[in-house]
Protein backbone atom coordinates (compact mmCIF):
# COMPACT_ATOMS: atom_id res chain seq x y z
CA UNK A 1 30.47 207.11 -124.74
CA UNK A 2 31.19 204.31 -122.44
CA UNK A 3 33.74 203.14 -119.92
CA UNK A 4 35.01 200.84 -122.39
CA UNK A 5 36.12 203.76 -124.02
CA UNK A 6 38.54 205.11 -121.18
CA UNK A 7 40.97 203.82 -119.13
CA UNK A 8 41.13 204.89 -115.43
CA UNK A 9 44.82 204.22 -115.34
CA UNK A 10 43.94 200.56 -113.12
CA UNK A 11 44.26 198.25 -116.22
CA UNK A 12 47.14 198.13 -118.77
CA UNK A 13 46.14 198.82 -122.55
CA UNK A 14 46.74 196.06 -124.36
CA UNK A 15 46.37 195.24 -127.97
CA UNK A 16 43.93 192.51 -129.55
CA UNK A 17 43.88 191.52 -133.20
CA UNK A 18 40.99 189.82 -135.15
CA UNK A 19 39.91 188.63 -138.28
CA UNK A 20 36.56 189.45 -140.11
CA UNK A 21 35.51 189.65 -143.93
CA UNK A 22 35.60 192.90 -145.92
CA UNK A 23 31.73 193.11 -146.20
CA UNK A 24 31.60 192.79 -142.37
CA UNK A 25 34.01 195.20 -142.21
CA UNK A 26 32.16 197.22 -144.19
CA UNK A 27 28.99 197.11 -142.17
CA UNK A 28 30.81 198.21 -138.67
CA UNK A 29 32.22 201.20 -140.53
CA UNK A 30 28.58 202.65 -141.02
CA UNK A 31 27.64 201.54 -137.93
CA UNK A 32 29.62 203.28 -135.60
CA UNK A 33 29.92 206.10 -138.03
CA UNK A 34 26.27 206.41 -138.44
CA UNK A 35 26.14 206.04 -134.39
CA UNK A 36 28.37 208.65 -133.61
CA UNK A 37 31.13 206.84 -131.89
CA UNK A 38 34.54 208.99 -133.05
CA UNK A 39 36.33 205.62 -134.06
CA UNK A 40 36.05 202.23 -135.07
CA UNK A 41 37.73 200.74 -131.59
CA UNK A 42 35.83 202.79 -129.65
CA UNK A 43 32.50 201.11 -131.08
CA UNK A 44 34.18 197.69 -130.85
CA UNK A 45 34.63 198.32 -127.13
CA UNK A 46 31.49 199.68 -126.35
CA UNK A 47 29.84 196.65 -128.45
CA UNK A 48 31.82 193.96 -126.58
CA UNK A 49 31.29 195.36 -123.16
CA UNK A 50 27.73 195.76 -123.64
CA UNK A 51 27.61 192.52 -124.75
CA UNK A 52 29.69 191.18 -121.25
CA UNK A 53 27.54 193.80 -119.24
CA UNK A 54 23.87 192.93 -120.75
CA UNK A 55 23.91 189.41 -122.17
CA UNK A 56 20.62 188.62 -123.57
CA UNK A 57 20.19 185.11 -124.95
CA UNK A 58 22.03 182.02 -124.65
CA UNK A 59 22.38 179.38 -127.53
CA UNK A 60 19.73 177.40 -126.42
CA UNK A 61 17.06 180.37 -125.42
CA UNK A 62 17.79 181.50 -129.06
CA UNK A 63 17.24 178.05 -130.30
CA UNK A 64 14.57 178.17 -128.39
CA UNK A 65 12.72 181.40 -129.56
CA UNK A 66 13.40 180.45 -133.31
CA UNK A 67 11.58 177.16 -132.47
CA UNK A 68 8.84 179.28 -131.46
CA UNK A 69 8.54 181.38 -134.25
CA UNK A 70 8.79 178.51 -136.93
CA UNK A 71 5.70 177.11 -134.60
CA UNK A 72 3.39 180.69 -134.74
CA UNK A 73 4.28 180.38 -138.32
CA UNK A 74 3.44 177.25 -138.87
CA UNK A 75 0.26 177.36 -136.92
CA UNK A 76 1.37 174.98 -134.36
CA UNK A 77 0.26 177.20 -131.44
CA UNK A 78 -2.99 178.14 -129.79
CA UNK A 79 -4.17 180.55 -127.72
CA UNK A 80 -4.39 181.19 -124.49
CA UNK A 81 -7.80 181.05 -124.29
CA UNK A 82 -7.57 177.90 -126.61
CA UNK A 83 -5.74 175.95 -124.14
CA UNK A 84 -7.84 177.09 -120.90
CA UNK A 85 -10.50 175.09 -122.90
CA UNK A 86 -8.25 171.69 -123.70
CA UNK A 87 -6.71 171.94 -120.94
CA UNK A 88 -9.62 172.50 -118.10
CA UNK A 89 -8.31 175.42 -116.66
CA UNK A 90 -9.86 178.63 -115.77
CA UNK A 91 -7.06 180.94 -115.80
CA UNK A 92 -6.91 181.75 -112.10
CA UNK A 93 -3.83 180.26 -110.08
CA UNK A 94 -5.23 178.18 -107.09
């Protein structure tokens, strides 16, 4: 499915090891069965190199984003419009 999947005979193979609880376990077992991946490594190195290839948020954009959320929630926002008005603007860069 992926390059993580094959080796081109440049790297040597090597062996890693981790820990994770049974109900996690449980969850990546219908995951990259119900994916289609033919084994559990193989989804494990497509997952991690994705995640190395295409990183998407940082700690603090994710912090971030939840602040934001909590905030449209919470009604702490306006809109665009809204702040045009407090703000004096007329939308239009100068």
């Amino acid at each position: 499915m992926s390059e993580a999947a094959t080796n081109n005979g440049d790297d040597e193979i090597v062996t890693v090891n981790f820990k994770v609880t049974r109900s996690f376990l449980d969850e990546i077992e219908d995951t990259w069965q119900g994916r289609g991946f033919n084994s559990r490594s193989e989804f494990i190195r497509y997952t991690l190199r994705d995640a190395i290839e295409h990183p998407t948020f940082d700690r603090d954009e994710l912090l971030a984003l939840l602040q934001a959320e909590e905030d449209v929630r919470e009604q702490r926002t306006m809109s665009a419009e809204e702040a045009r008005e407090r703000f004096g603007t007329d939308g239009t860069d100068e």
